[in-house]
PDB file of N, CA and C in Angstrom:
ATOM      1  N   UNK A   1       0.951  19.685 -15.608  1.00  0.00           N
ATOM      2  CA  UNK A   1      -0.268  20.006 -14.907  1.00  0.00           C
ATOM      3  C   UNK A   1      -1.443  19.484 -15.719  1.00  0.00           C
ATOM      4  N   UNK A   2      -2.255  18.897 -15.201  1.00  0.00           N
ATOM      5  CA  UNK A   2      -3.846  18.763 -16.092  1.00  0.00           C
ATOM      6  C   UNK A   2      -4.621  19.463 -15.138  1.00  0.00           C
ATOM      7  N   UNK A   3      -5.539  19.500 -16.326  1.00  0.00           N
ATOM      8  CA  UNK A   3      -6.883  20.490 -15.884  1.00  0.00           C
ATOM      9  C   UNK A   3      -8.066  19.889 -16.617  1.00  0.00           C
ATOM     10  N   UNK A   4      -8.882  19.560 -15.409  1.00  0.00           N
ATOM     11  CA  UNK A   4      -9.965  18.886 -15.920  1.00  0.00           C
ATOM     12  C   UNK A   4     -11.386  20.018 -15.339  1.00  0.00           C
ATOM     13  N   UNK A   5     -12.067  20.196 -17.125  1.00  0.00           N
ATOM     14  CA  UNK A   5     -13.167  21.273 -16.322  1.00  0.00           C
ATOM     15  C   UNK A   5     -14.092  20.503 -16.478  1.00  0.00           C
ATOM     16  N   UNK A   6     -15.684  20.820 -16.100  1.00  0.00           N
ATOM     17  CA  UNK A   6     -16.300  19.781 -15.788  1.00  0.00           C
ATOM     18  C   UNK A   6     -17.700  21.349 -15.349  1.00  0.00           C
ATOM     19  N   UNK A   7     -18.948  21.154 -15.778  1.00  0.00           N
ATOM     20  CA  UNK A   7     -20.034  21.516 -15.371  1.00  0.00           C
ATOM     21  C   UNK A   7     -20.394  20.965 -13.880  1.00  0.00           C
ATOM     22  N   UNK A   8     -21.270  21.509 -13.339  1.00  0.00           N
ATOM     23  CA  UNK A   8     -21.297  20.888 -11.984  1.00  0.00           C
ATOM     24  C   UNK A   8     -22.567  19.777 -12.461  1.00  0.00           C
ATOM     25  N   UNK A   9     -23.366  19.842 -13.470  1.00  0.00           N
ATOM     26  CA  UNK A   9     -24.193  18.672 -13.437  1.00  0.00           C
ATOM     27  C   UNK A   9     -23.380  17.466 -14.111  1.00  0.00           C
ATOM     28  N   UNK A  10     -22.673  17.549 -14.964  1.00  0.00           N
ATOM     29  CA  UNK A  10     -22.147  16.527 -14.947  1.00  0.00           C
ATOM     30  C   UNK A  10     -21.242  16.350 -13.837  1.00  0.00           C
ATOM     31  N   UNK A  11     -20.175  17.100 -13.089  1.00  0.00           N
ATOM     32  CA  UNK A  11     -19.316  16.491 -12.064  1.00  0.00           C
ATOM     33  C   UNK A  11     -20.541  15.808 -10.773  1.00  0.00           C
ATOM     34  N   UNK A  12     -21.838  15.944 -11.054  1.00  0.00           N
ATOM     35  CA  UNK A  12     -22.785  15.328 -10.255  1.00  0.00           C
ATOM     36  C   UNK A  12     -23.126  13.941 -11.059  1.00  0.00           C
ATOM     37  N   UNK A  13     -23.471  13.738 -12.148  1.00  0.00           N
ATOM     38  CA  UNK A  13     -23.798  12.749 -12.789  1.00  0.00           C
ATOM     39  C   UNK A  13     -22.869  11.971 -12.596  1.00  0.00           C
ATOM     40  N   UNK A  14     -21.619  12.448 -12.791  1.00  0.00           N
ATOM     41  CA  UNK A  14     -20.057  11.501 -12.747  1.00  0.00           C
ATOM     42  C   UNK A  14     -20.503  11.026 -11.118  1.00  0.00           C
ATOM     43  N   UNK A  15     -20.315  11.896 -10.069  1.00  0.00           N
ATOM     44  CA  UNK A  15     -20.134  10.816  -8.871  1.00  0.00           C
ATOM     45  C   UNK A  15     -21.859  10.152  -8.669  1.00  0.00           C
ATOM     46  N   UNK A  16     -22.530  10.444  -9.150  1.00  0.00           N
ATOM     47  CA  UNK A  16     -23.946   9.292  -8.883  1.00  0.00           C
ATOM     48  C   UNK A  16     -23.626   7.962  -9.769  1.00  0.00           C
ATOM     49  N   UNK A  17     -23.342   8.159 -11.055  1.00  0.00           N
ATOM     50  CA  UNK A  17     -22.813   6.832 -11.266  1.00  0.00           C
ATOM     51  C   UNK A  17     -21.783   5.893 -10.814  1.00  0.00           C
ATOM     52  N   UNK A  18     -20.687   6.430  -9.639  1.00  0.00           N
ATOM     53  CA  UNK A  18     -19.724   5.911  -9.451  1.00  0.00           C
ATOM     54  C   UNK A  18     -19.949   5.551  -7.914  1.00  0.00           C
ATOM     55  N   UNK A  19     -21.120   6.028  -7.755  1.00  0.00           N
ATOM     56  CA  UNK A  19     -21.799   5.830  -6.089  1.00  0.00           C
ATOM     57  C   UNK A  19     -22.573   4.881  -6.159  1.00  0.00           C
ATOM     58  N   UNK A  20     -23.269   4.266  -7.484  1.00  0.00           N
ATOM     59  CA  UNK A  20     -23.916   3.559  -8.373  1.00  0.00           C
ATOM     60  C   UNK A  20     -23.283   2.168  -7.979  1.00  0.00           C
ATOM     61  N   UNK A  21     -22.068   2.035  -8.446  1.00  0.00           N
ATOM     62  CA  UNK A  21     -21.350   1.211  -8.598  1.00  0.00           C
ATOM     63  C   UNK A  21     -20.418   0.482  -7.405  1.00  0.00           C
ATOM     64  N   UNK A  22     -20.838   1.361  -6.192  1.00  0.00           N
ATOM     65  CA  UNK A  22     -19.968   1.324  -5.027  1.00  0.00           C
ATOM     66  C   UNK A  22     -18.748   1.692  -4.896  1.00  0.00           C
ATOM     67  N   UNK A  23     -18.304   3.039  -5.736  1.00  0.00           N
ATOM     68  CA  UNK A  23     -16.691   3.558  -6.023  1.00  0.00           C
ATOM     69  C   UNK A  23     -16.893   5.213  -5.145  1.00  0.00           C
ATOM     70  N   UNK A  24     -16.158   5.152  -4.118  1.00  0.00           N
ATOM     71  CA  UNK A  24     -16.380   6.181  -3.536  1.00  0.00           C
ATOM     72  C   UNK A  24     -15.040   7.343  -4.898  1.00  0.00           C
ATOM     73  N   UNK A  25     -15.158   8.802  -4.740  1.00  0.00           N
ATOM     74  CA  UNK A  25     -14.467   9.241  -5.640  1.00  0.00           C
ATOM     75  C   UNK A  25     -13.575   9.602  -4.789  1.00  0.00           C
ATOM     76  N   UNK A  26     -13.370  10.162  -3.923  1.00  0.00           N
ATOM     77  CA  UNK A  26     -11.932  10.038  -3.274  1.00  0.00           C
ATOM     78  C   UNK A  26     -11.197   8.497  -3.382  1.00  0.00           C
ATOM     79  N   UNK A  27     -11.848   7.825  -3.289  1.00  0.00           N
ATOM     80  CA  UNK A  27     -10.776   6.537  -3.617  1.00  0.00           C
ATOM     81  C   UNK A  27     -10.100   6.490  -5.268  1.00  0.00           C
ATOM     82  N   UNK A  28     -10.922   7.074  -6.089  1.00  0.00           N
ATOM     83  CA  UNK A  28     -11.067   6.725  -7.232  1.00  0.00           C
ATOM     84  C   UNK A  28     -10.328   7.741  -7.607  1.00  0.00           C
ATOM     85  N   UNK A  29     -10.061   9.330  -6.655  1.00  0.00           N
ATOM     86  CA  UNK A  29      -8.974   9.865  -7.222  1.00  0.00           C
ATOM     87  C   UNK A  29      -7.801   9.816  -7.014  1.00  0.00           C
ATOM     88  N   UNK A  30      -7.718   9.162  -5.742  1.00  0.00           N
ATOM     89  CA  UNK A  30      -6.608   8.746  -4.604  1.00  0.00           C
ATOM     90  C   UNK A  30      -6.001   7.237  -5.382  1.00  0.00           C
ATOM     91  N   UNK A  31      -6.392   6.860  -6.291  1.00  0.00           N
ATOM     92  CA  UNK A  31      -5.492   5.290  -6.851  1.00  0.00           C
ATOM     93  C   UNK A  31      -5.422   6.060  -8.000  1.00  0.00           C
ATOM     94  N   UNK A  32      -5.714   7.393  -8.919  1.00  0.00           N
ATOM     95  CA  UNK A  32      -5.134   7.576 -10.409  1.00  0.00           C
ATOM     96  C   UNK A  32      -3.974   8.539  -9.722  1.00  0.00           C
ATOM     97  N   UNK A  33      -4.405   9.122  -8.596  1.00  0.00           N
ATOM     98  CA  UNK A  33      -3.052  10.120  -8.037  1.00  0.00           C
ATOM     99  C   UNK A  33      -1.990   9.266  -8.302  1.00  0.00           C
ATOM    100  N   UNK A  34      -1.970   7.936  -7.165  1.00  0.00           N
ATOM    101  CA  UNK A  34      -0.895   7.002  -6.869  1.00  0.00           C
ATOM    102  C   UNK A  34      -0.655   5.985  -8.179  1.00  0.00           C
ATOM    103  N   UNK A  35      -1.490   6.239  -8.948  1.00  0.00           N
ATOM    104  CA  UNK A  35      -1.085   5.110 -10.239  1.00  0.00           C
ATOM    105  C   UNK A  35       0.099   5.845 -11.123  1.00  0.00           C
ATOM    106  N   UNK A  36      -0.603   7.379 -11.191  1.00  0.00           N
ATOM    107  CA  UNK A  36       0.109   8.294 -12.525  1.00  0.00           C
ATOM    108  C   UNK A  36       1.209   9.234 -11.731  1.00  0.00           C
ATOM    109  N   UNK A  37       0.635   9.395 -10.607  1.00  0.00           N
ATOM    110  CA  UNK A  37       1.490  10.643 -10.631  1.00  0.00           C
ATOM    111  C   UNK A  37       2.424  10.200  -9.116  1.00  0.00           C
ATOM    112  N   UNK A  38       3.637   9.257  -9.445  1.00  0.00           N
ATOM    113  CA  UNK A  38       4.658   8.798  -7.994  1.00  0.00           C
ATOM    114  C   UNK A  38       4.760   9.915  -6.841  1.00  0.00           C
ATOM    115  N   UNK A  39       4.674   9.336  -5.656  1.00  0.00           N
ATOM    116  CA  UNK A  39       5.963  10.219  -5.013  1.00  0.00           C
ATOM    117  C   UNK A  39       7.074  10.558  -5.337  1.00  0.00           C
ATOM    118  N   UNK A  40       7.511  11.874  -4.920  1.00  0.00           N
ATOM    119  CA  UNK A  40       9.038  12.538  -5.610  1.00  0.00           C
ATOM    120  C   UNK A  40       9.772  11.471  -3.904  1.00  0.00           C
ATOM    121  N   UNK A  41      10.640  11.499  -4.235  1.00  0.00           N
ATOM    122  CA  UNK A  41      12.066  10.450  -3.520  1.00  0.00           C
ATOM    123  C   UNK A  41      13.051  11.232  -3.184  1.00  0.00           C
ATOM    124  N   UNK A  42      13.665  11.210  -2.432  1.00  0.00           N
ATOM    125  CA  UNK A  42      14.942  11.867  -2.152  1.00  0.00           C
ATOM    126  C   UNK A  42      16.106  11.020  -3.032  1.00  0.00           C
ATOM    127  N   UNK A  43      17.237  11.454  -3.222  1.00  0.00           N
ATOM    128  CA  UNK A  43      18.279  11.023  -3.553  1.00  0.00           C
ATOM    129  C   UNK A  43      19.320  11.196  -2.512  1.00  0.00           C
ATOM    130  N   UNK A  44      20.481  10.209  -2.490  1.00  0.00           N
ATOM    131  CA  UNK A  44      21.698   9.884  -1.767  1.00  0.00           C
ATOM    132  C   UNK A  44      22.774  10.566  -2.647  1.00  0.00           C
ATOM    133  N   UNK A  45      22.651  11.739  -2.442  1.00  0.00           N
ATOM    134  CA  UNK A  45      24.162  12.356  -3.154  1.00  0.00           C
ATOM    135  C   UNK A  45      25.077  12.752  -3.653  1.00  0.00           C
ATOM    136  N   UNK A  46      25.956  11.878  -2.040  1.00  0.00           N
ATOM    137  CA  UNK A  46      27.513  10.958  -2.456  1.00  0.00           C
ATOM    138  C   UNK A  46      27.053   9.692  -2.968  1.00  0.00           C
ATOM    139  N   UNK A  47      26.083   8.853  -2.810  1.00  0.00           N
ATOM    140  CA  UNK A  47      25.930   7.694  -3.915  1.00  0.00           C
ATOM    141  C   UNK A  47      25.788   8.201  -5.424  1.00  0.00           C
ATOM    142  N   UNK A  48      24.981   8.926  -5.687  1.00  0.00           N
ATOM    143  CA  UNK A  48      24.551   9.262  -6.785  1.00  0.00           C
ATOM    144  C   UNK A  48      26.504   9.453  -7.472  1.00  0.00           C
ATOM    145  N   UNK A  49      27.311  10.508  -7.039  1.00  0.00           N
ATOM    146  CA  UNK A  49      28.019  11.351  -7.419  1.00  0.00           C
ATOM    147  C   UNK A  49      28.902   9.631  -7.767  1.00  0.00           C
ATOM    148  N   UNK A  50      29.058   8.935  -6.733  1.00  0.00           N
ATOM    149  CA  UNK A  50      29.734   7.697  -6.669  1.00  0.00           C
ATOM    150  C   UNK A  50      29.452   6.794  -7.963  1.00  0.00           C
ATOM    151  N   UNK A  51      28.349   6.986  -8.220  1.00  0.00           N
ATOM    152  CA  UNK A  51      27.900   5.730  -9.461  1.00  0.00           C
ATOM    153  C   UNK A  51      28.220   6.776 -10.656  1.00  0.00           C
ATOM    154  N   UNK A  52      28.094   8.153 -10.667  1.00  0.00           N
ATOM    155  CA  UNK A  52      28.843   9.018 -11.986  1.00  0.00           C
ATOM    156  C   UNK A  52      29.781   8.121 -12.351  1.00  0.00           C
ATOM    157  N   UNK A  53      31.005   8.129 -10.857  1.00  0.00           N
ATOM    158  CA  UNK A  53      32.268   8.146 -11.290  1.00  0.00           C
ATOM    159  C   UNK A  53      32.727   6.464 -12.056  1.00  0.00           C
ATOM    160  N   UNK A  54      31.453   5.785 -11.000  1.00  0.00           N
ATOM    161  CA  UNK A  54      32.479   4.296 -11.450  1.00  0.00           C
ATOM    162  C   UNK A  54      31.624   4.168 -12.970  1.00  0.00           C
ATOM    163  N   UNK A  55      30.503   4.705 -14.012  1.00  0.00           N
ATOM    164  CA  UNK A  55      30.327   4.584 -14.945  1.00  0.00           C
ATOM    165  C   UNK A  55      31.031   5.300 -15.832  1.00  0.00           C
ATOM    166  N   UNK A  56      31.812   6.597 -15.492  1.00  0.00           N
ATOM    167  CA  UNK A  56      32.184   7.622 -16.172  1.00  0.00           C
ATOM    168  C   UNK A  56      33.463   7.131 -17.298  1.00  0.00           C
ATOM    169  N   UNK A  57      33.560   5.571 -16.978  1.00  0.00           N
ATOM    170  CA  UNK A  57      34.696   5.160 -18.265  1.00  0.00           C
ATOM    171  C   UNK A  57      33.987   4.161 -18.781  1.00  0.00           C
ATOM    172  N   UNK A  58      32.678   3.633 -18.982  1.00  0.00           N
ATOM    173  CA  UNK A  58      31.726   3.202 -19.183  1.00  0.00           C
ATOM    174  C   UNK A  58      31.272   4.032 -20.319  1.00  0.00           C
ATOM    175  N   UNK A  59      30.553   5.450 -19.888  1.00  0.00           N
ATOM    176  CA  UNK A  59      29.979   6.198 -20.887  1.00  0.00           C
ATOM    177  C   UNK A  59      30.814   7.179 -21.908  1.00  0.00           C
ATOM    178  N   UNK A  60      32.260   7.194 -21.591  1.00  0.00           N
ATOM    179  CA  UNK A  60      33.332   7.621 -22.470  1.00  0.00           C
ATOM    180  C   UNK A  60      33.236   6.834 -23.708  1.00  0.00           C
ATOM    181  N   UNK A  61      33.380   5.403 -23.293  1.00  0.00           N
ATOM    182  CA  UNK A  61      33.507   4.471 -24.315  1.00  0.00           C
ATOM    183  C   UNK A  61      32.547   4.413 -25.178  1.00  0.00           C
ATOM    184  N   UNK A  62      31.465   4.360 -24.815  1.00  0.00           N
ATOM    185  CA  UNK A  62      30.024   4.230 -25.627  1.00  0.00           C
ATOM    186  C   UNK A  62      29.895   5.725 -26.241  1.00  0.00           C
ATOM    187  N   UNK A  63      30.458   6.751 -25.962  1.00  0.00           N
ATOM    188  CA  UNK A  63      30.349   8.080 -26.368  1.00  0.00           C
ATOM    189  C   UNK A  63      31.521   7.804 -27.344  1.00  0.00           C
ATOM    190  N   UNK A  64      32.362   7.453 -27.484  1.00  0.00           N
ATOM    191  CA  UNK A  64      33.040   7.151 -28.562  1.00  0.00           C
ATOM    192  C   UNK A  64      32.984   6.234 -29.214  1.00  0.00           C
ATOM    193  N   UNK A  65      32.217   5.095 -29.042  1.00  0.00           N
ATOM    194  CA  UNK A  65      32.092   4.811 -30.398  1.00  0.00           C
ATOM    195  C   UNK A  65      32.089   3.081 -30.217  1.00  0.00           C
ATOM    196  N   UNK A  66      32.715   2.839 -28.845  1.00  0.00           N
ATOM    197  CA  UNK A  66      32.930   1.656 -28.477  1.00  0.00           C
ATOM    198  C   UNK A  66      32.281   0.744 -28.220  1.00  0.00           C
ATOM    199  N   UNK A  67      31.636  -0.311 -28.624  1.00  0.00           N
ATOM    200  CA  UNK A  67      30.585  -0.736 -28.029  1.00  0.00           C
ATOM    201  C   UNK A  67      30.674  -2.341 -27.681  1.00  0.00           C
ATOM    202  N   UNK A  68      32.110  -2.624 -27.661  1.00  0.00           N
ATOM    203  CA  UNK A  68      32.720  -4.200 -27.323  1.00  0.00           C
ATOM    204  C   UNK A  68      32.945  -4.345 -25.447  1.00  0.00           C
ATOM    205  N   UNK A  69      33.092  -3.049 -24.954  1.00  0.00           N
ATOM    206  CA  UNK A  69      33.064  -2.415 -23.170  1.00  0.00           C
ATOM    207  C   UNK A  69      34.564  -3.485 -23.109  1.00  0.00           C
TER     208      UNK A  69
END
């Protein structure tokens, strides 16, 4: 979680300079949302469970020690 506190004269100063500049702040919070913080995704599973299995003698090996595959 972040928490950003902020006086209201400066959270005013902040958007006059950025109104200044032609940066509306909903845009400007709406591209650090989508830069930093992804959409969550669904996952597939039986794929998921599927790629366990076909690595699962993959990561045995490397868990022991093997590292020629």
């Amino acid at each position: 979680m972040v928490i950003i506190q902020l006086e209201a004269d400066e959270a005013v100063a902040i958007i006059a300079k950025l109104n200044a500049k032609g940066i509306k702040l909903y845009d400007l919070i709406t591209d650090t949302i989508n830069r930093y913080f992804p959409a969550a995704h669904t996952m597939d599973i039986e794929k998921m469970a599927e790629g366990y299995k076909e690595m699962g003698i993959i990561n045995l090996q490397i868990a022991n020690g093997d590292q020629t595959g």
